[in-house]
Protein backbone atom coordinates (compact mmCIF):
# COMPACT_ATOMS: atom_id res chain seq x y z
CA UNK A 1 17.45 5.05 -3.71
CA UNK A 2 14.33 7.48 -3.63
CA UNK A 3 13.12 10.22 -1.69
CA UNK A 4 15.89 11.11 0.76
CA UNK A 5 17.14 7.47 0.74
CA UNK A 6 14.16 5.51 0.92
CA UNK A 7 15.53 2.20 -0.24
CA UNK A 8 13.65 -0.27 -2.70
CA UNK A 9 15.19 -3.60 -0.73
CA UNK A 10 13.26 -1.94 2.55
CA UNK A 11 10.22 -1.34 0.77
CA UNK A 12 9.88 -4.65 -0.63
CA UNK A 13 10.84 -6.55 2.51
CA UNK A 14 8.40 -4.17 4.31
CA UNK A 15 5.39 -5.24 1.81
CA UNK A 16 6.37 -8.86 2.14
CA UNK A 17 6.86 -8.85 5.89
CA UNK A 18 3.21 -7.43 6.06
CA UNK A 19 1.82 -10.07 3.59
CA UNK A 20 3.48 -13.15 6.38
CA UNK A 21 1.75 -10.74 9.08
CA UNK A 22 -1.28 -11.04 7.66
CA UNK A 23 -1.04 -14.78 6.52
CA UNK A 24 -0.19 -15.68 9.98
CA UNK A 25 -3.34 -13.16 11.79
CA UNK A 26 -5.61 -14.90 14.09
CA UNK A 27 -6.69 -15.78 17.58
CA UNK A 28 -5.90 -18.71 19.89
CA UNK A 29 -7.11 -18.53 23.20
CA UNK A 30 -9.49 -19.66 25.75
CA UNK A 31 -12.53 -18.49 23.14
CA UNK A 32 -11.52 -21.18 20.35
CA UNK A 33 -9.35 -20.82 17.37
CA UNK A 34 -10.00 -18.39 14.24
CA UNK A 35 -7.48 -17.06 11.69
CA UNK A 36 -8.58 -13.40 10.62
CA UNK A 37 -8.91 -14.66 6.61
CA UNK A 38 -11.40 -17.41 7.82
CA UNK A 39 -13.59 -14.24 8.50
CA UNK A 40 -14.19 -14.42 5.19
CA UNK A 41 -13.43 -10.05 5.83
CA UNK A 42 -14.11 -7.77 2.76
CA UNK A 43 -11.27 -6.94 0.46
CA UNK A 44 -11.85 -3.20 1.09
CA UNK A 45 -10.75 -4.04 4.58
CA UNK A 46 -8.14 -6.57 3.89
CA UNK A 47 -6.03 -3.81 1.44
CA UNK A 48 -6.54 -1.44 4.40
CA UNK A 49 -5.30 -3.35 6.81
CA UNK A 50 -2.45 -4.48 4.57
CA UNK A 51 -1.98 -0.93 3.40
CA UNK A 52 -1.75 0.22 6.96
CA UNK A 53 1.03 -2.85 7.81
CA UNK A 54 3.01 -1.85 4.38
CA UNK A 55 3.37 1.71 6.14
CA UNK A 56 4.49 0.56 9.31
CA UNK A 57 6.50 -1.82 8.33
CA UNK A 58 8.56 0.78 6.21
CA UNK A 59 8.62 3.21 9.68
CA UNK A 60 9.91 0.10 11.28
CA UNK A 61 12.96 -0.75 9.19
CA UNK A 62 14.10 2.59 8.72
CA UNK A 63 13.58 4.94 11.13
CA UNK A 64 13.57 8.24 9.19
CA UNK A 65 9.89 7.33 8.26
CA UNK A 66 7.42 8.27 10.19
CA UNK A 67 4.15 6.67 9.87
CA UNK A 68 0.93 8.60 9.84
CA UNK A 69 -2.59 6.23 9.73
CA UNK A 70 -4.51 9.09 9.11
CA UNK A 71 -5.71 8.73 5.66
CA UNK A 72 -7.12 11.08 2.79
CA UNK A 73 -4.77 13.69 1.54
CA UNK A 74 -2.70 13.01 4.06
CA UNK A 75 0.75 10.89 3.31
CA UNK A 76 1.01 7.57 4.81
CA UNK A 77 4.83 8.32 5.54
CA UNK A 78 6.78 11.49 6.42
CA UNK A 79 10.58 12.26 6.80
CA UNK A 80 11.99 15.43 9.22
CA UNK A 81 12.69 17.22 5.70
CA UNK A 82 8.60 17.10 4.98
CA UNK A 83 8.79 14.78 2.07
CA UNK A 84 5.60 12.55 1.90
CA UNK A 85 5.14 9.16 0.67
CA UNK A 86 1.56 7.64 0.06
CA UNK A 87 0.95 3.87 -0.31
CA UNK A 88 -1.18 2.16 -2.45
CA UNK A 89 -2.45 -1.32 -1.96
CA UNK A 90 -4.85 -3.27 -4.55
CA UNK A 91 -6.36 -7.06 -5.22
CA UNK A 92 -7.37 -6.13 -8.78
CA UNK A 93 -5.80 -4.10 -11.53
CA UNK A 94 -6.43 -0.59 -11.02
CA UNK A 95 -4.65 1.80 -8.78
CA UNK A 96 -7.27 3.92 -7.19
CA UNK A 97 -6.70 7.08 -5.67
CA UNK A 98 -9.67 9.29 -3.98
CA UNK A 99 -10.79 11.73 -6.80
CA UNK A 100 -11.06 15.27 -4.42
CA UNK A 101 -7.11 14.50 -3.33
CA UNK A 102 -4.23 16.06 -5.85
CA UNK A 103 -3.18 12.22 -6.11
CA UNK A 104 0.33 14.27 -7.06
CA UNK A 105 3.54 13.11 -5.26
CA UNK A 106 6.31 9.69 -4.71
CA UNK A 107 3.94 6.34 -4.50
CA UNK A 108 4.15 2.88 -3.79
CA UNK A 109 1.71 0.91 -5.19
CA UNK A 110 1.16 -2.97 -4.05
CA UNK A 111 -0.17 -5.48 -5.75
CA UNK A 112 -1.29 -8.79 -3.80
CA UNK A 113 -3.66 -11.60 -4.12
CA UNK A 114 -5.57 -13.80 -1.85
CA UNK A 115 -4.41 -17.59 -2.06
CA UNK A 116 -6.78 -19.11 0.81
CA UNK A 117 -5.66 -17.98 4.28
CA UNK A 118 -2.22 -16.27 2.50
CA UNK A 119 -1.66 -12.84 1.08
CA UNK A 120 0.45 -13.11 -1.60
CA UNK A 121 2.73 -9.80 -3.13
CA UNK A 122 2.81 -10.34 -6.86
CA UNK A 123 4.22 -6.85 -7.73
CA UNK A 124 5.52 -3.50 -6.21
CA UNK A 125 6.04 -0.31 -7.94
CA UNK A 126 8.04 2.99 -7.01
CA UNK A 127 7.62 6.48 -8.36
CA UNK A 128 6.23 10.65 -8.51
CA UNK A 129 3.03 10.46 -9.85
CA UNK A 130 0.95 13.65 -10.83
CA UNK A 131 -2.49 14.97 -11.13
CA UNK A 132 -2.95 14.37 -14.70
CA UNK A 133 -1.96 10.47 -14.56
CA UNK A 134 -5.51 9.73 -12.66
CA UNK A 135 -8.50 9.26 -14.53
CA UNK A 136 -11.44 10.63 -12.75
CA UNK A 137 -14.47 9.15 -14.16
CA UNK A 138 -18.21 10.77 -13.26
CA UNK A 139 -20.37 9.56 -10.96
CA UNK A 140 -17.53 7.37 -8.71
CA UNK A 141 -15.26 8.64 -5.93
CA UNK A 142 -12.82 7.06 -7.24
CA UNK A 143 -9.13 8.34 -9.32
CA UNK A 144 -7.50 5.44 -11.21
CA UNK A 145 -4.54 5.78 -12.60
CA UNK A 146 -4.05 5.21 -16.18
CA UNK A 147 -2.08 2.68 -17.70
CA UNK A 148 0.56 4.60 -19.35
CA UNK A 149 1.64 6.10 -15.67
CA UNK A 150 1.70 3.16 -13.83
CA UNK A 151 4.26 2.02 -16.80
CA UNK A 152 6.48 4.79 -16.11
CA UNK A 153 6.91 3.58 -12.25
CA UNK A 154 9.63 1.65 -11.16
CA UNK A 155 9.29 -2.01 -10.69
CA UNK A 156 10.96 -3.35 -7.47
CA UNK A 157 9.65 -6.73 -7.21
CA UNK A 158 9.34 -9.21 -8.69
């Protein structure tokens, strides 16, 4: 258990509940037949969407999450007692956090693939991260968090 009971087994059947969500996404109607990952969409927009799903997915199976789509400094999840959760979603290896946010608080980080028209979860990770666990190279926009922090977070699947 983490932050005020926030269970691993719900966070990992949350991730891969929104992974079949997204494998199964498409349109079948009057207009013809399209499956969202035949849109060939960016995967900037795929981990957002995904991110987005991970998040409600958690509010969905237990109820003392709240889910907030809001982005930037904002925490994806909230609980009555003000503890925040932010979710991280990525298709390569770095974690990347926004490099004007504190980055500082409990994370989930996702790890997926693309395997045709399925999104595949190949590992999630539980933990408090801090400011100084972000690199925050010049001229990006980006934080990405260094190696020997993501090895301090808990693995909870595989």
């Amino acid at each position: 258990m983490a932050r005020q009971g926030l269970d691993a087994n719900i966070v990992r059947d949350a991730a891969l509940r929104a992974a079949e969500i997204l494998t199964g996404m498409g349109y079948h109607g009057k207009y013809g037949s399209v499956h969202l990952l035949r849109l060939n969409i960016q995967t900037n927009t795929l981990t957002a969407i995904l991110h987005n799903m991970i998040a409600w997915q958690i509010s969905e199976l237990d109820n003392r999450w709240k889910f907030y789509p809001k982005g930037g400094s904002t925490p994806d999840l909230l609980n009555d007692y003000g503890q925040g959760i932010q979710i991280k979603a990525t298709s390569n290896k770095f974690i990347k956090g926004n490099k004007v946010s504190a980055n500082e608080g409990y994370y989930i980080v996702v790890k997926y693939s693309r395997a045709g028209f399925a999104v595949e979860i190949s590992e999630i990770l539980m933990g408090e991260l801090h400011r100084d666990d972000w690199e925050r190279p010049a001229r990006t926009q980006w934080a990405i968090l260094k190696p020997e922090a993501e090895s301090r977070l808990r693995r909870i699947y595989p």
